[in-house]
Protein backbone atom coordinates (compact mmCIF):
# COMPACT_ATOMS: atom_id res chain seq x y z
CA UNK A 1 12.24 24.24 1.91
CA UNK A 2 9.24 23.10 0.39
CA UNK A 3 7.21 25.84 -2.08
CA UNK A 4 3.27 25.88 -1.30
CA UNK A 5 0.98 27.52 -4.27
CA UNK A 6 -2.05 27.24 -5.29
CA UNK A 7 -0.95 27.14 -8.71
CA UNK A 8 -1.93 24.14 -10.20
CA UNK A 9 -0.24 22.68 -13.56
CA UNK A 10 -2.39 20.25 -15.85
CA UNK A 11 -1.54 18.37 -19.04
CA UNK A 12 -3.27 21.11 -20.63
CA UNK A 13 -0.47 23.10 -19.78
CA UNK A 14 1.96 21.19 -21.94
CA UNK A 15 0.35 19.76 -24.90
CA UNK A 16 -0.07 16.17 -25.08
CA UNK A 17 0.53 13.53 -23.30
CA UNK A 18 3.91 12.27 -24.86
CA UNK A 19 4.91 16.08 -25.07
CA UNK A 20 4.27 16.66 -21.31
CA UNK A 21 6.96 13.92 -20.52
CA UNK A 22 9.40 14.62 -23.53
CA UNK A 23 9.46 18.61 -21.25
CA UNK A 24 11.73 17.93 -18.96
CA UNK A 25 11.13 20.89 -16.76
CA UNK A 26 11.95 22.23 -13.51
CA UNK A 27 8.60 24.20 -12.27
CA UNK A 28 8.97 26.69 -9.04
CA UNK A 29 5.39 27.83 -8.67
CA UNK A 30 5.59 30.13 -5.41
CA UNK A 31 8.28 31.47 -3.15
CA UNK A 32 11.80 32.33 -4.13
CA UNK A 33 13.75 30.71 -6.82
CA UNK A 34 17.35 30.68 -8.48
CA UNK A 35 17.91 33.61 -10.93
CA UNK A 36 18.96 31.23 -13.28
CA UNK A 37 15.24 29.39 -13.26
CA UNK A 38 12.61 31.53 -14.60
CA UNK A 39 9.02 30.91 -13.24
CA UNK A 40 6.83 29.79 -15.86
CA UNK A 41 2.89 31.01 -16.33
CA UNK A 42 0.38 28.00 -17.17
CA UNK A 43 -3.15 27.78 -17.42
CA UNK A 44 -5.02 25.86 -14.07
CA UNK A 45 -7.84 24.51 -14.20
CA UNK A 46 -9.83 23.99 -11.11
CA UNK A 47 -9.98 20.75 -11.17
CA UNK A 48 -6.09 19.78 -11.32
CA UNK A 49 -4.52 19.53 -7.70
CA UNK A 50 -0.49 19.46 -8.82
CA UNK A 51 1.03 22.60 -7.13
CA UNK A 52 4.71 21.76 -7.95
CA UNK A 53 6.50 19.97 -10.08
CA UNK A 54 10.59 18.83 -10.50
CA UNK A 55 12.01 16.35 -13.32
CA UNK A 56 14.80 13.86 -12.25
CA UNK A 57 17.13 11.56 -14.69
CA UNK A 58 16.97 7.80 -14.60
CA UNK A 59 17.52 5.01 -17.67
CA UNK A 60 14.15 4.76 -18.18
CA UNK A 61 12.27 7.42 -17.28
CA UNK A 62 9.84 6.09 -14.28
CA UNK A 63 9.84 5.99 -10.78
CA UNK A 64 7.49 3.19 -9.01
CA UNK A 65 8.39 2.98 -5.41
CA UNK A 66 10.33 5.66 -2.78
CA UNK A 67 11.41 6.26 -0.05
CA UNK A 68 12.05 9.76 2.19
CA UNK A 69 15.76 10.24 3.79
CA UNK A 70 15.02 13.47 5.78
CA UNK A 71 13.22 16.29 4.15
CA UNK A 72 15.75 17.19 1.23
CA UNK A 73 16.32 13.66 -0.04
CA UNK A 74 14.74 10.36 -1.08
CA UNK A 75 15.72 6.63 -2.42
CA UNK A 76 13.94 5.61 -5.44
CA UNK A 77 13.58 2.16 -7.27
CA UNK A 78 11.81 2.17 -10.73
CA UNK A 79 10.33 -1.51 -12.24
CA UNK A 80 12.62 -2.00 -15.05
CA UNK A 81 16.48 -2.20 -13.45
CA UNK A 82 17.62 -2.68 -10.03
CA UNK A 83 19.49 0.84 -9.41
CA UNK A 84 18.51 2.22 -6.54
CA UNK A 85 18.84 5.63 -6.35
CA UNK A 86 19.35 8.99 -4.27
CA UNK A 87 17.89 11.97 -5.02
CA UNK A 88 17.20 15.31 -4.04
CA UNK A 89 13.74 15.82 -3.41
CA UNK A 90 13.35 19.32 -5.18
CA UNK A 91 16.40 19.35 -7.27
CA UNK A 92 17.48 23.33 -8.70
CA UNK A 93 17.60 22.30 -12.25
CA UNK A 94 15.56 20.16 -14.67
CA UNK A 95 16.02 16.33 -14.93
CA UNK A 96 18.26 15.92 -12.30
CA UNK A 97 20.90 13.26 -12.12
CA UNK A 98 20.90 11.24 -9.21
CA UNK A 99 23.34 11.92 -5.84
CA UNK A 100 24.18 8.24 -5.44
CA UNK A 101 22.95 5.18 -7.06
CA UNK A 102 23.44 1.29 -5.52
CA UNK A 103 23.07 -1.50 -7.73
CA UNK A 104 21.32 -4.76 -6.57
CA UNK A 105 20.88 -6.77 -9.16
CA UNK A 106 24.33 -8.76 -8.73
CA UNK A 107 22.74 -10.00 -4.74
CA UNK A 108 19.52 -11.00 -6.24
CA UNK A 109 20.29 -14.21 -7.92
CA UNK A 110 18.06 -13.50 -11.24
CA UNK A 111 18.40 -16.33 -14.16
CA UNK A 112 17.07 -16.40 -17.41
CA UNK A 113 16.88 -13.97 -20.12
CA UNK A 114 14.92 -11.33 -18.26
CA UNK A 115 16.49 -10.35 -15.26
CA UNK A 116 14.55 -7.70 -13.79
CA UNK A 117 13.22 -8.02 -10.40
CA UNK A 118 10.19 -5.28 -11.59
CA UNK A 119 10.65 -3.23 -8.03
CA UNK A 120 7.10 -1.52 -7.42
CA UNK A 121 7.13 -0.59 -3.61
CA UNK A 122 9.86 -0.11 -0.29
CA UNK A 123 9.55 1.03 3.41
CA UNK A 124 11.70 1.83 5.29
CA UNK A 125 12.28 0.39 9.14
CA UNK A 126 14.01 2.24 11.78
CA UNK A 127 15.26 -0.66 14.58
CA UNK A 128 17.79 -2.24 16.83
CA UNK A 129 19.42 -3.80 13.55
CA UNK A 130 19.70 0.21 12.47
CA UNK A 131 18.00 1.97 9.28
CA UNK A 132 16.96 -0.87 6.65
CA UNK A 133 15.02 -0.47 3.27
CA UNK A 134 12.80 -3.37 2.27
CA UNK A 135 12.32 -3.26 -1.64
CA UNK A 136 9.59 -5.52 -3.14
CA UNK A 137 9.20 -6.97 -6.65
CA UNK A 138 5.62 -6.78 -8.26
CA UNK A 139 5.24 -10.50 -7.69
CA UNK A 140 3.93 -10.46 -11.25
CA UNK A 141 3.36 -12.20 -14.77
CA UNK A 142 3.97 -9.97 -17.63
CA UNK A 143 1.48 -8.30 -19.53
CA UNK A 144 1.29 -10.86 -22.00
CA UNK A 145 0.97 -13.35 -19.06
CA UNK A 146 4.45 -14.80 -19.01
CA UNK A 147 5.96 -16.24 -15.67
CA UNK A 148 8.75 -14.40 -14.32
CA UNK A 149 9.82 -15.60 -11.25
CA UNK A 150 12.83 -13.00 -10.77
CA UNK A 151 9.89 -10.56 -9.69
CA UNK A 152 9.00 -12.61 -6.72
CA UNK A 153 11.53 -11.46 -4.45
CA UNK A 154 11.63 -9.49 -1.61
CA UNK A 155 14.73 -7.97 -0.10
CA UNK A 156 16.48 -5.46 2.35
CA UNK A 157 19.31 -3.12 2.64
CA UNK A 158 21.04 -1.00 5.02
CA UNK A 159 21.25 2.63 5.15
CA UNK A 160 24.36 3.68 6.11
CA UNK A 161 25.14 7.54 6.77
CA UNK A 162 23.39 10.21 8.44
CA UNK A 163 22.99 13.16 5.40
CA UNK A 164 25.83 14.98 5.96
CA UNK A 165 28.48 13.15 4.00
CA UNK A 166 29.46 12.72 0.44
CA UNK A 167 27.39 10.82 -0.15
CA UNK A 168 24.48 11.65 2.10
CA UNK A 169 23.56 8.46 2.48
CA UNK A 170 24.71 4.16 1.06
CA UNK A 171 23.13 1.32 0.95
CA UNK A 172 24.25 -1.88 1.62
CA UNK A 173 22.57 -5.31 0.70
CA UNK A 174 21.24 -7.18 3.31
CA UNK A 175 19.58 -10.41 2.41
CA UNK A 176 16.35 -11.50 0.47
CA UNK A 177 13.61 -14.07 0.16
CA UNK A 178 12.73 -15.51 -3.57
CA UNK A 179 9.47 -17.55 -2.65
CA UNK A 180 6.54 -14.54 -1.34
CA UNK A 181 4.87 -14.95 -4.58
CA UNK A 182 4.35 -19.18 -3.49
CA UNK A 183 3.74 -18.17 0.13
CA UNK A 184 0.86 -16.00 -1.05
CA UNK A 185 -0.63 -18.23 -3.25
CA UNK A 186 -0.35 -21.58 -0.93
CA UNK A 187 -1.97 -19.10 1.44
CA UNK A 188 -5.07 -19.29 -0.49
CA UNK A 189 -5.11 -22.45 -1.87
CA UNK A 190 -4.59 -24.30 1.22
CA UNK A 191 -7.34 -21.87 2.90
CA UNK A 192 -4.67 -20.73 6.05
CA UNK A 193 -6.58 -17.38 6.39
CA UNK A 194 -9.41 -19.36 7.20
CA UNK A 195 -11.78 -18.38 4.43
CA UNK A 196 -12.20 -21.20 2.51
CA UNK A 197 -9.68 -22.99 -0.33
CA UNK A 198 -9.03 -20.62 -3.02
CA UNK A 199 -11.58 -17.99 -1.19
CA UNK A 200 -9.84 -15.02 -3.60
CA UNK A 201 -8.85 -17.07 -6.45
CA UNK A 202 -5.41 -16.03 -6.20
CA UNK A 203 -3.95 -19.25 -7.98
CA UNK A 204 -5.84 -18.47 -11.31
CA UNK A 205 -5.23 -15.11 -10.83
CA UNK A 206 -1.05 -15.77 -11.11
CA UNK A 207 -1.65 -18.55 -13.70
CA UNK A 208 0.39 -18.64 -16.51
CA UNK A 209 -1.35 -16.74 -19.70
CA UNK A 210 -2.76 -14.60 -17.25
CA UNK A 211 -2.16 -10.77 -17.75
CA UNK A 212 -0.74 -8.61 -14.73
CA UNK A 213 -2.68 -5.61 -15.93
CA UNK A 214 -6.49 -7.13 -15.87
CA UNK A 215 -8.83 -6.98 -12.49
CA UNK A 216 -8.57 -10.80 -12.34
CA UNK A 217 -4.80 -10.37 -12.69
CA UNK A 218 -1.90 -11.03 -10.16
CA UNK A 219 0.53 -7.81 -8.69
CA UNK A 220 1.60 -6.22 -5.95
CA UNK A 221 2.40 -2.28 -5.89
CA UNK A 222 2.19 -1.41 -2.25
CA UNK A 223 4.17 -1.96 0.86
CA UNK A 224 3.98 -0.42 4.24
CA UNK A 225 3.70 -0.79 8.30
CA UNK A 226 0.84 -1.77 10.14
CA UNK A 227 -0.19 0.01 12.82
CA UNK A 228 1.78 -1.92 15.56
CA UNK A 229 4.98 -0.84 13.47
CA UNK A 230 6.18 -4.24 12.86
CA UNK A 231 3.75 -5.97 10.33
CA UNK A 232 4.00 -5.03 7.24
CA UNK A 233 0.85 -4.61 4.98
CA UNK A 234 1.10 -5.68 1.33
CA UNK A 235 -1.37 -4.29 -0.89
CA UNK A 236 -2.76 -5.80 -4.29
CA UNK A 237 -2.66 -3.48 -7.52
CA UNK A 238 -4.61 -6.73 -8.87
CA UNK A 239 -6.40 -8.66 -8.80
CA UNK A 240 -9.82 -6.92 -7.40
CA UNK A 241 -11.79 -9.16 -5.30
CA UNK A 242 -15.32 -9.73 -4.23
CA UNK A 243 -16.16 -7.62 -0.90
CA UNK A 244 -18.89 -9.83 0.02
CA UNK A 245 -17.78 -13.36 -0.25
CA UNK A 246 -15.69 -15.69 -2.08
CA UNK A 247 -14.09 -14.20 -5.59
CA UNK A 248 -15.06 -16.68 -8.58
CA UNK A 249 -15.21 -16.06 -12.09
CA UNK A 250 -18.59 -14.19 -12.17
CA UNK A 251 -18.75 -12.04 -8.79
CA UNK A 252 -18.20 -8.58 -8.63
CA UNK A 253 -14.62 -7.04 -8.34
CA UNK A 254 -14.95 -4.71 -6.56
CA UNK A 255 -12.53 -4.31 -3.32
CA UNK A 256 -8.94 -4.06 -3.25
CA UNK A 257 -7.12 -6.26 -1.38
CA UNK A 258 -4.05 -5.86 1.21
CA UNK A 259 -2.51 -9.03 2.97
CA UNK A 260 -0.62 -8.48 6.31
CA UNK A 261 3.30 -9.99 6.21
CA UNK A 262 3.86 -10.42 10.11
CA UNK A 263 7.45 -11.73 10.00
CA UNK A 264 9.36 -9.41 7.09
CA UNK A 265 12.67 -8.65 9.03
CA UNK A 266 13.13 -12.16 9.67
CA UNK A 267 12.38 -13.15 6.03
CA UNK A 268 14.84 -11.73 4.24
CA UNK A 269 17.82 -12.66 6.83
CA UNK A 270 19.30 -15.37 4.05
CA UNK A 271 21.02 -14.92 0.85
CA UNK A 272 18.25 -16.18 -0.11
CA UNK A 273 15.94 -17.26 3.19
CA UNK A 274 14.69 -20.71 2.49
CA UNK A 275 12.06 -21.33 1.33
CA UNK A 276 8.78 -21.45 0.12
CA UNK A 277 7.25 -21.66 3.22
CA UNK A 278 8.85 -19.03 5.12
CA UNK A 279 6.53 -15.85 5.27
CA UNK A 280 3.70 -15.75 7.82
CA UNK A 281 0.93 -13.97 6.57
CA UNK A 282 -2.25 -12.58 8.19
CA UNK A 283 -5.94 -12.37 7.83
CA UNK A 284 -6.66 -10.42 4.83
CA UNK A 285 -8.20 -7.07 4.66
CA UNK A 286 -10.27 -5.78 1.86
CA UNK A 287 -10.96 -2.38 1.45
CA UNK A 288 -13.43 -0.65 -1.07
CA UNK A 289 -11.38 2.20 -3.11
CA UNK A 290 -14.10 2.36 -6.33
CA UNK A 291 -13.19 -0.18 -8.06
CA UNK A 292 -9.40 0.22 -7.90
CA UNK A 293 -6.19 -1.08 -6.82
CA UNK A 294 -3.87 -0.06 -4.53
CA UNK A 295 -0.49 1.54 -6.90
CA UNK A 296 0.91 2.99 -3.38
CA UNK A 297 0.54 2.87 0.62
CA UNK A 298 2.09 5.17 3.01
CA UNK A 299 2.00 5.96 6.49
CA UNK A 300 2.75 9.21 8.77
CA UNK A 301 2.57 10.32 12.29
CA UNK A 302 0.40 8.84 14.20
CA UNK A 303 -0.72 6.13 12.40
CA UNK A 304 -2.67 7.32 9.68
CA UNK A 305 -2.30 6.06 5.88
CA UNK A 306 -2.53 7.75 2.59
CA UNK A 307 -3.75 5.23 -0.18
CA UNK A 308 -2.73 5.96 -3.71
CA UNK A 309 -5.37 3.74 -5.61
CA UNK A 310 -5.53 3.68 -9.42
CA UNK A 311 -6.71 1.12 -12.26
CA UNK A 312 -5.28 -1.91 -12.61
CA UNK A 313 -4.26 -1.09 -16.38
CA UNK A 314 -4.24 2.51 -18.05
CA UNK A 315 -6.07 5.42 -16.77
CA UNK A 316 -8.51 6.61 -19.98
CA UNK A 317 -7.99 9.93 -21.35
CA UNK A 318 -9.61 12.08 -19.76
CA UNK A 319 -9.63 10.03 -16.65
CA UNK A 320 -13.20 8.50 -15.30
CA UNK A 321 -13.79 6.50 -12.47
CA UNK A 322 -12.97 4.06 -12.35
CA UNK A 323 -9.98 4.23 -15.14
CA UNK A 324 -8.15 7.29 -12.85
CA UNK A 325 -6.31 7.98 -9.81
CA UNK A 326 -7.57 9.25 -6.70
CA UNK A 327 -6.00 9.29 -3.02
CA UNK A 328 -8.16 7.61 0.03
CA UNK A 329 -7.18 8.16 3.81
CA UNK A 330 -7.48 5.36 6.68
CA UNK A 331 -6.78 4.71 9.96
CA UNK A 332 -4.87 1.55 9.02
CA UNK A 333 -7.53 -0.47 11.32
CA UNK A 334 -9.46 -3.00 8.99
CA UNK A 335 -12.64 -2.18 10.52
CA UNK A 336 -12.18 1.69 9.31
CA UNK A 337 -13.61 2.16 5.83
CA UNK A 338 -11.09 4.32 3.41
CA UNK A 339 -12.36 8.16 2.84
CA UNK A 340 -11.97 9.31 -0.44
CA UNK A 341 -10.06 12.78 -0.96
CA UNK A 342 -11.45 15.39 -4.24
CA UNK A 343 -7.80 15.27 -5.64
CA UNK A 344 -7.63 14.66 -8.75
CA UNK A 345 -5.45 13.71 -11.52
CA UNK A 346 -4.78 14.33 -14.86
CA UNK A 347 -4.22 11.21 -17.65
CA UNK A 348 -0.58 12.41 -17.89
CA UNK A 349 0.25 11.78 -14.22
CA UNK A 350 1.03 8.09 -13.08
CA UNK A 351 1.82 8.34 -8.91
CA UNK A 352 3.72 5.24 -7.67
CA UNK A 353 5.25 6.31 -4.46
CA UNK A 354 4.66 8.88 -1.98
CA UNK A 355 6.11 10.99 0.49
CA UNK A 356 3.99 12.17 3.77
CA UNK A 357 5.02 14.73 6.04
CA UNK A 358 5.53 13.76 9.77
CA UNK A 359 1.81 15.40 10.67
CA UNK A 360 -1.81 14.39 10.73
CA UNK A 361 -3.66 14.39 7.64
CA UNK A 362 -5.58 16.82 6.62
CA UNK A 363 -7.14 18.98 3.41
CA UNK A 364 -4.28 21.61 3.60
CA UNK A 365 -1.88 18.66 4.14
CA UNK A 366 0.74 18.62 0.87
CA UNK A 367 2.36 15.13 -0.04
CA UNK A 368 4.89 14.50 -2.39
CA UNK A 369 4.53 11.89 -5.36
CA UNK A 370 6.88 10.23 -7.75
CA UNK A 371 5.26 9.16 -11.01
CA UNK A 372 5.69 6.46 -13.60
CA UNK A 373 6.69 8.44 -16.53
CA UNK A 374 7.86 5.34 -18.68
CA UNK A 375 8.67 5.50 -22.32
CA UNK A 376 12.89 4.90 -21.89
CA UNK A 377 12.82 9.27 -22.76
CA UNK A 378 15.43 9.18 -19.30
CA UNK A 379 13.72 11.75 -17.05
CA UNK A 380 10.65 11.07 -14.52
CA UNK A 381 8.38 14.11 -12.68
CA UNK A 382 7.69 14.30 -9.19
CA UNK A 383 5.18 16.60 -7.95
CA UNK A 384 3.75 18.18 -4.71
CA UNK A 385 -0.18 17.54 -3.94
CA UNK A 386 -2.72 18.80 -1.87
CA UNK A 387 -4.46 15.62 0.18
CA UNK A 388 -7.64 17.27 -0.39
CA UNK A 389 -10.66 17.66 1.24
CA UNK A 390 -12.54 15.40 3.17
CA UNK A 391 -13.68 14.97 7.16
CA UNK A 392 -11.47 14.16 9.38
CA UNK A 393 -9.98 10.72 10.47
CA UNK A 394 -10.72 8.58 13.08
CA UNK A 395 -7.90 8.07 15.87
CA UNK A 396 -6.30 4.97 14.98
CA UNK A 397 -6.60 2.24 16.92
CA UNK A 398 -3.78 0.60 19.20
CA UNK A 399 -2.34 -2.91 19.61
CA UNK A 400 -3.45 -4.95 22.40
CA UNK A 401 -1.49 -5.56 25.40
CA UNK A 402 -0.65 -9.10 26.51
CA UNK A 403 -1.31 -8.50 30.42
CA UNK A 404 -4.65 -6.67 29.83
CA UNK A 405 -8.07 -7.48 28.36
CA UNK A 406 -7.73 -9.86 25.12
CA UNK A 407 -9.05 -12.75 23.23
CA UNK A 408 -8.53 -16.24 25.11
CA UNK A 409 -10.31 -18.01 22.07
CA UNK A 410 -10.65 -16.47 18.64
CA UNK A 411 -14.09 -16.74 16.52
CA UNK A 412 -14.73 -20.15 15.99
CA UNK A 413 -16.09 -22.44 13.72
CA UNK A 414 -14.09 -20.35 11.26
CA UNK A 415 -15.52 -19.80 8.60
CA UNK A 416 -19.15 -20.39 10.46
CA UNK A 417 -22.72 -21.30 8.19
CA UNK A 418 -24.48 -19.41 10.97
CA UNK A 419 -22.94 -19.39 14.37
CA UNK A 420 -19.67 -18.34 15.81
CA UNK A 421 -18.26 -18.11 19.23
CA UNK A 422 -15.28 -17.00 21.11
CA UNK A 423 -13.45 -15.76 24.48
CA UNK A 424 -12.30 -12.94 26.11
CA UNK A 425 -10.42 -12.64 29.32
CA UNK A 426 -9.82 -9.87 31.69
CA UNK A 427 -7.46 -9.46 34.32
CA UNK A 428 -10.06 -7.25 36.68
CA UNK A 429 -13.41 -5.53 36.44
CA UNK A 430 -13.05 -2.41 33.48
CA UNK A 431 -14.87 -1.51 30.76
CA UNK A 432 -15.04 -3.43 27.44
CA UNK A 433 -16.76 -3.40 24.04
CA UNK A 434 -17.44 -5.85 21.92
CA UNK A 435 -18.97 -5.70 18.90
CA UNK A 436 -19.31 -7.18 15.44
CA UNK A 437 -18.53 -5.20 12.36
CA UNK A 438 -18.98 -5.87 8.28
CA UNK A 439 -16.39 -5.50 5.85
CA UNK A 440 -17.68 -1.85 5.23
CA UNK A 441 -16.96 -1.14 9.18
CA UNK A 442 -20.29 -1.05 9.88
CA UNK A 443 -21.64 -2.17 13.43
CA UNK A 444 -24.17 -4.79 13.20
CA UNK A 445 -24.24 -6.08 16.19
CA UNK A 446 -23.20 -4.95 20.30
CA UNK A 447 -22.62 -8.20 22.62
CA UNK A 448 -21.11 -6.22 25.47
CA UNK A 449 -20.69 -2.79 26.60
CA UNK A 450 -20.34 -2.01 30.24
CA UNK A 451 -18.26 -2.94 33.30
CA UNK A 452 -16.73 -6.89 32.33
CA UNK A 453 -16.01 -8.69 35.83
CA UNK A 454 -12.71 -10.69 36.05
CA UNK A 455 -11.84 -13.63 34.14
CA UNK A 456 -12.84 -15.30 30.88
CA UNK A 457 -16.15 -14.94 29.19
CA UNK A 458 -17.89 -16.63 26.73
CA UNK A 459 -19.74 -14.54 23.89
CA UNK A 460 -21.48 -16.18 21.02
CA UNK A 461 -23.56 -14.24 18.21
CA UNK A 462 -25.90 -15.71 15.53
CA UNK A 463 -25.95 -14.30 12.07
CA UNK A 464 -29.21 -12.81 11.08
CA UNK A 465 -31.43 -14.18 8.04
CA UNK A 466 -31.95 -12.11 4.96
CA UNK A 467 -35.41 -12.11 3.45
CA UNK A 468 -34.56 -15.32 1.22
CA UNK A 469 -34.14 -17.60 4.15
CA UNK A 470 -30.19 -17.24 3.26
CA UNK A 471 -27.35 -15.62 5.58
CA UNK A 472 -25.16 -12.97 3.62
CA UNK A 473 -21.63 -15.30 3.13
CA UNK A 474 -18.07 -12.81 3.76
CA UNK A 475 -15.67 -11.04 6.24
CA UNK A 476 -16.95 -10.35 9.04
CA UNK A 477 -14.99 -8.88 12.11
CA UNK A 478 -15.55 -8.99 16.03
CA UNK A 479 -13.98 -6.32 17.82
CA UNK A 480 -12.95 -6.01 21.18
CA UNK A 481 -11.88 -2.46 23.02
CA UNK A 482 -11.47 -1.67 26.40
CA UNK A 483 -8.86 1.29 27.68
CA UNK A 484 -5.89 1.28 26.15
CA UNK A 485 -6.67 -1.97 24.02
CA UNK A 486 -8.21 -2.20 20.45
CA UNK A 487 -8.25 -5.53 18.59
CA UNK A 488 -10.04 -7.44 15.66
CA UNK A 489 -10.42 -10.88 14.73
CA UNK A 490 -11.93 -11.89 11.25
CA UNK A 491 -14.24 -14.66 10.67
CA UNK A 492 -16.23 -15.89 8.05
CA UNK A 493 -19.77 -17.18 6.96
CA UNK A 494 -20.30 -19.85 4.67
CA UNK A 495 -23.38 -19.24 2.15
């Protein structure tokens, strides 16, 4: 059973920072609780959103990625071993030890002196090949810059059990691809998202000397579905990238970015999948989350996403924008613009994973975090949160079908200095939309809206001059939508 209060706990609470972790407590805030755990009175300030909070063992102390099994359990993967473990969710005692751990470091294939694959986010995939877990490294230089290629891996396992037995639930390894990390980078270099060669920089960004822990760094801290359930979107703790046009050493950072994988089941098939070369990536989406990376993704019923976005090195203490933590909702659509949510968090709180509850989001809506306690002291804190207020979310938008209205011909010259044209077929007369959209989601232009007659139609649309004589270079988007269909190609302008 999960306890609601509106109890909030704060670093306040507990002293310092380093005193807050060395705790080790098991809080019950509301509800009933074991005779043997007493409840514990601490000061709230308003601001704090933390209703619960449980401790849990582990080597060294953090959690960065997890995973829910059911509502009383969860796998969790921290960034400096390869133990995966299972835990309960809201454990009856302080600093919990683990249920069941799996090791899978020995199917990895690390060399070198540091072995660590530095796991920072999983999903988990419910198919015809049964339940797997896809764990990914950060893809990441150290924070002194040094290249560590056992972090670029990616890699699966199978859940095997159904949470009655003992143990609840094993994991068995799978297979896993060592070459994402190239894949990404070649992506940019060799312009395949059609945005120009090195359009985010990503190549100096993953250079060696470069920190992982800088805005013009390289690392990856969030994985989850796409709306269609199959792709999988990556998201970027760094580097930050320039939401209007290409990223070079003197434009703003200032959007966070997320690159769809379309093709991760069948990438980590092989012990290891050849490669480089192997992942098929997708047109990039960049989404403005003040200044901050994404440190977790997660998805719930039906379709909606909770983004855990945070600073690309240490939050300051206190925490200000944009050296904090703060949670953003989306549709998952790229032409959606993230909301922000009021919670807040305190400088002692690091969340790296989340858990949402099978419902729509909303402000009463209570999610469960694991956080990145770190220090080697052997016990981490997960805590319950409210999602906080904000209005609503849009419905999210659904995949195209192949037998009704889509694009024949995507946007094209791509990118475009001024013009760009494209198709779109339909199999009878119906209503359609299309439209085209900024990187903000904002509609700047309708081409059609009304009944479209049968077959394929041309549509071009001519980017408007600013006041220097210039048009704005980016992202842009076309959308089409008719009933039942929603889809979005990206395009480009050249300066």
């Amino acid at each position: 059973m999960i306890l609601r209060s509106e109890v909030c706990v704060t670093r306040h609470a507990i002293g310092p920072v380093r005193s807050a972790r060395r705790a080790r407590t098991l809080l019950f805030l509301a509800g009933s609780f074991p005779a043997s755990v007493l409840p514990i009175a601490w000061p709230h300030p308003a601001h704090a959103q933390v209703v619960q909070l449980w401790s849990h063992q582990a080597a060294f102390g953090d959690a960065s990625g997890v995973v829910a099994m059911g509502d009383t359990l969860m796998f969790v993967c921290n960034n400096e071993d390869e133990h995966l473990r299972l835990y309960a969710r809201y454990p009856a005692s302080s600093c919990a030890s683990n249920v069941y751990s799996f090791n899978a470091r020995p199917d990895l294939g690390a060399t070198g002196s540091d072995l660590t694959a530095d796991l920072e986010s999983a999903v988990k995939v419910i198919d015809a090949n049964g339940t797997r877990i896809y764990w990914l490294g950060g893809l990441d230089n150290t924070k002194n810059g040094n290249l560590r290629p056992n972090r670029n891996r990616v890699f699966a396992t199978l859940v095997s059990g159904d949470g009655s037995g003992t143990p609840p639930y094993t994991l068995g390894y799978v297979g896993r691809y060592d070459k994402l990390r190239d894949d990404i980078l070649a992506w940019d270099i060799n312009n395949l998202h059609g945005l120009g060669a090195n359009y985010f920089g990503l190549a100096a960004s993953a250079a060696l000397g470069v920190s992982s822990q800088q805005n013009d760094g390289f690392n990856v801290e969030g994985l989850t579905l796409a709306p269609d359930g199959t792709t999988a979107y990556i998201g970027f703790r760094a580097p930050l990238v320039n939401g209007a046009g290409p990223t070079t050493p003197t434009s703003p950072r200032t959007h966070a970015l997320i690159i769809p994988l379309l093709n991760l089941p069948a990438l980590v098939t092989g012990n290891p999948t050849p490669g480089p070369g192997a992942a098929q990536l997708g047109a990039p989406i960049l989404l403005p989350l003040g200044s901050r990376g994404v440190r977790s993704i997660d998805h719930t019923y039906p379709g909606q996403y909770l983004i855990t976005a945070g600073p690309t090195n240490t939050v300051s203490d206190p925490p200000v924008a944009p050296l904090d933590f703060r949670l953003f909702t989306w549709s998952g659509n790229p032409l959606n613009p993230p909301a922000e949510r009021s919670t807040a968090f305190d400088a002692t709180y690091s969340p790296e994973g989340c858990m949402l509850p099978n419902t729509v989001l909303g402000d009463q809506t209570i999610v469960q975090f694991v956080n990145d306690d770190g220090g080697g002291n052997g016990c981490w804190r997960s805590m319950n949160c409210h999602v906080g207020q904000v209005a609503p979310l849009d419905v999210p938008f659904r995949q195209g079908s192949s037998i009704g209205v889509r694009f024949s011909l995507p946007p094209a010259p791509n990118p475009a200095r001024d013009k760009v044209s494209f198709s779109v077929t339909s199999p009878g007369e119906q209503w359609v939309d299309v439209t085209i959209h900024d990187l903000e989601g904002r509609r700047l232009a309708t081409l059609w809206s009304g009944d479209l007659p049968a077959g394929e139609h041309r549509f071009s649309w001519q980017a408007a001059l600013l006041e220097n004589g210039r048009r704005r270079a980016g992202l842009y988007w076309v959308r089409l939508r008719a009933r039942g269909v929603s889809e979005s190609r990206p395009f480009a302008l050249m300066p």
